[in-house]
Protein backbone atom coordinates (compact mmCIF):
# COMPACT_ATOMS: atom_id res chain seq x y z
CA UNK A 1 -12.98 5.39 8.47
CA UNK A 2 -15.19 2.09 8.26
CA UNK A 3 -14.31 0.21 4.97
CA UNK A 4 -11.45 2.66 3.52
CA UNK A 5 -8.19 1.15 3.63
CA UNK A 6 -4.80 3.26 3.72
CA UNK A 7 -2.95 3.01 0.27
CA UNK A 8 -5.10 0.20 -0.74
CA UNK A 9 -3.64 0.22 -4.00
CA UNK A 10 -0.68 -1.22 -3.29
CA UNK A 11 -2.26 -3.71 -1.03
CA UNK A 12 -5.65 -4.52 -2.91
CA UNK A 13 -5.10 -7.46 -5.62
CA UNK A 14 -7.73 -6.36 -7.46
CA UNK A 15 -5.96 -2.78 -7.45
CA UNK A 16 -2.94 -3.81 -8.26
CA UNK A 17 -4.15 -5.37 -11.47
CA UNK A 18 -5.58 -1.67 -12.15
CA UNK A 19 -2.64 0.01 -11.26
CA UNK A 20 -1.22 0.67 -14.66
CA UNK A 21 -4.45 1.52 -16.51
CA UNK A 22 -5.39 4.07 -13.67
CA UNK A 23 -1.56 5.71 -14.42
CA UNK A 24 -1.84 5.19 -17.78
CA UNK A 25 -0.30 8.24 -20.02
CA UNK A 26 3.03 7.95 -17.96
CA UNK A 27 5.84 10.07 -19.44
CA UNK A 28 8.32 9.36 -16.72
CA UNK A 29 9.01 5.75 -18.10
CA UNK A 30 10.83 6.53 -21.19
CA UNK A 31 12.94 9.29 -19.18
CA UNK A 32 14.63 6.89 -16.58
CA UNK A 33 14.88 4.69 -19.77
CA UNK A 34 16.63 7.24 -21.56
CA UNK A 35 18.81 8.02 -18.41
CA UNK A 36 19.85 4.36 -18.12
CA UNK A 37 21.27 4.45 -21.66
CA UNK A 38 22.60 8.34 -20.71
CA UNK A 39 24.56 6.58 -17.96
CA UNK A 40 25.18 3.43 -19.67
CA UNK A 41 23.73 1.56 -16.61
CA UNK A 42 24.04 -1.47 -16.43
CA UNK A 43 22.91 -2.79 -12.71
CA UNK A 44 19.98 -1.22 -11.69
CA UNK A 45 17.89 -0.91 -8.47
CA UNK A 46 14.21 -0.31 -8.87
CA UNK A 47 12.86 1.32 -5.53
CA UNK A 48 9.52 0.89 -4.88
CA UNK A 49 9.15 -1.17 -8.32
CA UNK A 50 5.18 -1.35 -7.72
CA UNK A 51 3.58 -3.67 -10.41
CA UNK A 52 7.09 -3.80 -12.12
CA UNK A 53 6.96 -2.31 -15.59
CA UNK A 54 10.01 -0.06 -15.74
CA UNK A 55 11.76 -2.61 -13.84
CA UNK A 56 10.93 -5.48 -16.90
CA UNK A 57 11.30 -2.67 -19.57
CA UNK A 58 15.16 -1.96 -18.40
CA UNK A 59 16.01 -5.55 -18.61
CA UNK A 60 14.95 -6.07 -21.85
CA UNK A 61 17.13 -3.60 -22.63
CA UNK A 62 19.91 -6.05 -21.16
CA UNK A 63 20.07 -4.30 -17.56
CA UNK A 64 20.37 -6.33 -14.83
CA UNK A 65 17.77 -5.33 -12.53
CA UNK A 66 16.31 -5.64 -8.87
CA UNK A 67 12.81 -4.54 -8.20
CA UNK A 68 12.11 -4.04 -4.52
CA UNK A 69 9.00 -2.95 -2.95
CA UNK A 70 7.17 -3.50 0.54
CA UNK A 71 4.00 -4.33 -0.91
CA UNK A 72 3.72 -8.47 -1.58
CA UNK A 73 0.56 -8.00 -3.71
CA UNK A 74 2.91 -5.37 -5.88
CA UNK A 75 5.50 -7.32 -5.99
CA UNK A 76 3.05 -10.87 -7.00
CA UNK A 77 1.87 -8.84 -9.91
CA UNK A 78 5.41 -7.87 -10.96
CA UNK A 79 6.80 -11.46 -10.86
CA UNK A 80 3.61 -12.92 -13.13
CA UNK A 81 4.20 -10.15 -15.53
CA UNK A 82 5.48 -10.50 -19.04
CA UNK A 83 9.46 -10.22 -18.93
CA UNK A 84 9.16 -10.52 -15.07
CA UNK A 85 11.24 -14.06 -15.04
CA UNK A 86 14.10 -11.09 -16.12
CA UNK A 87 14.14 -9.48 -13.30
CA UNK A 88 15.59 -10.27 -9.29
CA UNK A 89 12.41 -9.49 -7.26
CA UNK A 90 12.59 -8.53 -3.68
CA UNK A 91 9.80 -8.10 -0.99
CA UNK A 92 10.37 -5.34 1.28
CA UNK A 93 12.01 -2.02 1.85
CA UNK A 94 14.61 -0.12 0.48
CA UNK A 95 17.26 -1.62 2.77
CA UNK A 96 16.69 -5.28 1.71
CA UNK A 97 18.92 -5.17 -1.44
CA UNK A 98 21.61 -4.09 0.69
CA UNK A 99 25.43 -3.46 -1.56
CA UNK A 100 24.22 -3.89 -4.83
CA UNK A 101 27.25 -2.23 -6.74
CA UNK A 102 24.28 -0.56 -8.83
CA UNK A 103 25.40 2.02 -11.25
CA UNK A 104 21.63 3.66 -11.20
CA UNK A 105 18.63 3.58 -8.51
CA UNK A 106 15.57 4.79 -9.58
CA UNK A 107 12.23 5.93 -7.78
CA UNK A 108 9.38 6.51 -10.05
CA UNK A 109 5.50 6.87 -9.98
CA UNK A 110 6.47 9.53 -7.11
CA UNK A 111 7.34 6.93 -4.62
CA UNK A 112 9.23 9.99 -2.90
CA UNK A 113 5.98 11.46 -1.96
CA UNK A 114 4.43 8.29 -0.40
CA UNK A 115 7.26 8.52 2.56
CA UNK A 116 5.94 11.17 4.41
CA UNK A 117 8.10 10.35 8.02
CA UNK A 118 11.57 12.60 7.37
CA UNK A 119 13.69 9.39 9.11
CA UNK A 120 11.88 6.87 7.14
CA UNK A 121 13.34 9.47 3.78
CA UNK A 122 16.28 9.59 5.03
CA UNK A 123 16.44 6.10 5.92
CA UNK A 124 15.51 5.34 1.93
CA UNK A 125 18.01 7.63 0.78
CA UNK A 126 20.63 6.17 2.50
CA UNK A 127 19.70 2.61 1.31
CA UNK A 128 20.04 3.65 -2.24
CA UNK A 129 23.34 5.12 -1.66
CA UNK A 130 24.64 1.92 -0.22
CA UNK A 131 22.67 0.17 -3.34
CA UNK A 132 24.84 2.23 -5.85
CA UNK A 133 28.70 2.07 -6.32
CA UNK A 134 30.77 5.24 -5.91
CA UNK A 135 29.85 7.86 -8.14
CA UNK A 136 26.24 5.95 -9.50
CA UNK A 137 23.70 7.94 -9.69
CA UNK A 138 19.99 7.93 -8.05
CA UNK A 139 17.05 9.58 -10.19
CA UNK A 140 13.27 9.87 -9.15
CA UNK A 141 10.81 12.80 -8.93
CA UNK A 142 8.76 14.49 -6.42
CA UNK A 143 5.43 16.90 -7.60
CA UNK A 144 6.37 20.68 -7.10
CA UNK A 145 4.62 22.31 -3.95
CA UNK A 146 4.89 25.65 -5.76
CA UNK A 147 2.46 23.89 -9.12
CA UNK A 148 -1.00 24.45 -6.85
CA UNK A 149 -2.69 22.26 -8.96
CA UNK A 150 -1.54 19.43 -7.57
CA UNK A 151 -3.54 16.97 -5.22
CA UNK A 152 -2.72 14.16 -3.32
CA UNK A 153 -4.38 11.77 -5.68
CA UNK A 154 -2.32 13.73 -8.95
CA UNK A 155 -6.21 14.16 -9.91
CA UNK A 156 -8.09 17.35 -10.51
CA UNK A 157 -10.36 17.57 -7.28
CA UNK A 158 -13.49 15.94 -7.08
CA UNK A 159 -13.06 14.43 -10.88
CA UNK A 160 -14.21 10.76 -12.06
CA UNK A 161 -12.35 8.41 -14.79
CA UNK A 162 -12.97 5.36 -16.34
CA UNK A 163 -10.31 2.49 -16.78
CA UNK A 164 -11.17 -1.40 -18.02
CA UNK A 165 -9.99 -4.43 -17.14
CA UNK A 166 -10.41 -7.90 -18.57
CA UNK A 167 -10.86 -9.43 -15.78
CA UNK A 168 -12.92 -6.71 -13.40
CA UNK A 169 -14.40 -4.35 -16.44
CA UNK A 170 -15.24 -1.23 -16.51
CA UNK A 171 -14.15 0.57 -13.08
CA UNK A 172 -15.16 4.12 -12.13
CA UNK A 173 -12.27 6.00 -10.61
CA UNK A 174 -13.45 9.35 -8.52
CA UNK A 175 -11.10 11.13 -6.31
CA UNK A 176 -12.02 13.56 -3.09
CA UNK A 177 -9.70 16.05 -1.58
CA UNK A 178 -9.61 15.33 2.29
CA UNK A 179 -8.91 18.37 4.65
CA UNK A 180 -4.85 18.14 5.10
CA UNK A 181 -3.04 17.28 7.78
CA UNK A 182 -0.48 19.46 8.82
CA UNK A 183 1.86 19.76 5.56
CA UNK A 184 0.27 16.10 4.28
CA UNK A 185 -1.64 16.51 1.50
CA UNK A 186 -5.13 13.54 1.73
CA UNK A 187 -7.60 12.30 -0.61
CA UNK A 188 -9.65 9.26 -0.77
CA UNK A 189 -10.25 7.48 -4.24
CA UNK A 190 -13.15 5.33 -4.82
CA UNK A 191 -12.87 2.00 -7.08
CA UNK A 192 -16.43 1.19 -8.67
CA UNK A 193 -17.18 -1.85 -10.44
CA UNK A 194 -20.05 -1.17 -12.96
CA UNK A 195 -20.87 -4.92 -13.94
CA UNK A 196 -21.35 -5.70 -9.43
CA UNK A 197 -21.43 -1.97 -8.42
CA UNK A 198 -19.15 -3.10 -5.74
CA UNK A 199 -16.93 -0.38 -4.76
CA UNK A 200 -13.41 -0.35 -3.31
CA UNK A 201 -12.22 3.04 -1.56
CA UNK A 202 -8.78 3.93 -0.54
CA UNK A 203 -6.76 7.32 0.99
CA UNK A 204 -3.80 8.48 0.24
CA UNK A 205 -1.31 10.94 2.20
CA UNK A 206 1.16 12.61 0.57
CA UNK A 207 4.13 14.95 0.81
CA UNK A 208 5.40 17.14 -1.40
CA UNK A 209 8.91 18.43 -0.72
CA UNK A 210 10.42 21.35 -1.89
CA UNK A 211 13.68 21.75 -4.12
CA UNK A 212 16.10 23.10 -0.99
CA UNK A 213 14.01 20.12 0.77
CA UNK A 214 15.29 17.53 -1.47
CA UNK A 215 18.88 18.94 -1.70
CA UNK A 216 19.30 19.01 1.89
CA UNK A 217 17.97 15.58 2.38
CA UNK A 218 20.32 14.16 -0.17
CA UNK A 219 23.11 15.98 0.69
CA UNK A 220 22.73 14.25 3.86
CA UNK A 221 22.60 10.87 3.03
CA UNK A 222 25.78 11.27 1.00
CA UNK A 223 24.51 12.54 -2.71
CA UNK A 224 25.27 15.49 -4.79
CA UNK A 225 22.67 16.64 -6.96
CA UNK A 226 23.68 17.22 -10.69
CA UNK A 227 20.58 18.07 -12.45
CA UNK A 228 16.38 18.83 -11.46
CA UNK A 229 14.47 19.38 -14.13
CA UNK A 230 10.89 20.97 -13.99
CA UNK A 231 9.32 18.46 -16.62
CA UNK A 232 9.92 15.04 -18.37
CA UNK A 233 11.26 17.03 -21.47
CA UNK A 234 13.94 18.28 -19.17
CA UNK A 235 13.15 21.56 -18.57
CA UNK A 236 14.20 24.30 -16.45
CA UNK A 237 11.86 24.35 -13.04
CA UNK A 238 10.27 27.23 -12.91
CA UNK A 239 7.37 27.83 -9.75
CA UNK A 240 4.75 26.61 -12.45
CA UNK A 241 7.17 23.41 -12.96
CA UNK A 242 4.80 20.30 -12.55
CA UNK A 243 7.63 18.45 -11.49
CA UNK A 244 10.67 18.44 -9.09
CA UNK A 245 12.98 15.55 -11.23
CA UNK A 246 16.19 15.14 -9.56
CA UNK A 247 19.54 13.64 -10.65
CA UNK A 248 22.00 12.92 -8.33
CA UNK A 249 25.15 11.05 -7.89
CA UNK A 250 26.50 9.03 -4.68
CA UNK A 251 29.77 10.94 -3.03
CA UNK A 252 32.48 8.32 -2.08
């Protein structure tokens, strides 16, 4: 499609810098805080650290941390932020960071969905087990197939928002469910700037995965899963459970 750029916003500059207003109203930031202090982690891996505010927020609370993520433009905006100097940034994927020792590895703002390709999952997976020491644990979360109400843009179809930026204003935010493709859930999201009108439009392709989807996958790449939870206030997942939150530690 002419114009409309896979993902953009991860790739976009002028995105990026949106990023965190569009995902405003997070609740999944104070959990993997919360779990870091559970665990008494102190080295952590950030997969797929995007624009890097969990990633600055666990080393102020005296974490050492490593922030990795394939997108340069993410990883730009997470360097410049405040707290950034805190943190060891790296550019690229999962396997980058190599033997880390890490006592927690973390995948947030459902990262898990954005790797559609099974090898490419598997491939992650078995990056953040040779990230963590023996026994560390790996947390991140994955939308529940079974909650219908998700989309692939985590927007209710065909809505509009508004978000504002300093530096680009007032930006209209409209998602539009795409037909799938096969079990790949599509939407395209459409960045207007009021103040130029000029618009910015990106689509994204998702998977969600079920619960015996994820176990089997980790299970695989050497984890045992201790805990999923159905919601950031930890509860039981039920097939109306927005979420699919899993816990898991690395065997051997």
């Amino acid at each position: 499609m002419p114009g409309v750029t896979r993902f953009a916003e991860y790739t976009d500059p002028r995105l990026v810098r949106l990023y965190d207003a569009v995902c405003s109203g997070r609740h999944d930031i104070d959990f993997y805080l919360g779990l870091a202090r559970e665990y008494a982690a102190w080295r952590v891996v950030d997969i797929g650290c995007g624009t890097g505010r969990l990633a600055c927020e666990l080393a102020a609370l005296g974490c050492e941390v490593t922030g990795v993520d394939p997108a340069p433009a993410m990883i730009e905006f997470a360097r410049n932020r405040p707290g950034g100097t805190a943190v060891r940034w790296v550019e690229g994927h999962a396997g980058t960071v190599g033997e880390l020792g890490a006592d927690l590895a973390v995948m947030t703002g459902h990262v898990a969905q954005v790797i559609v390709d099974d090898w490419q999952w598997h491939r992650t997976l078995r990056a953040a087990w040779q990230a963590l020491r023996p026994g560390g644990v790996l947390a991140f979360e994955s939308r529940n197939p079974d909650a219908s109400r998700w989309t692939a843009g985590g927007m209710a179809p065909e809505s509009c928002r508004y978000v504002d930026d300093p530096v680009l204003g007032r930006v209209a935010v409209r998602l539009r469910e795409l037909a799938p493709r096969g079990d790949l859930a599509r939407s395209q999201l459409t960045y207007t700037l009021t103040a130029t009108g000029d618009t910015l439009t990106s689509t994204t392709e998702l998977r969600f995965r079920s619960r015996a989807e994820l176990t089997r996958a980790l299970a695989g790449a050497g984890f045992a899963v201790q805990q999923v939870y159905g919601d950031w206030g930890r509860e039981p997942v039920t097939p109306w459970s927005p979420e699919l939150i899993v816990v898991a530690t690395r065997d051997g």
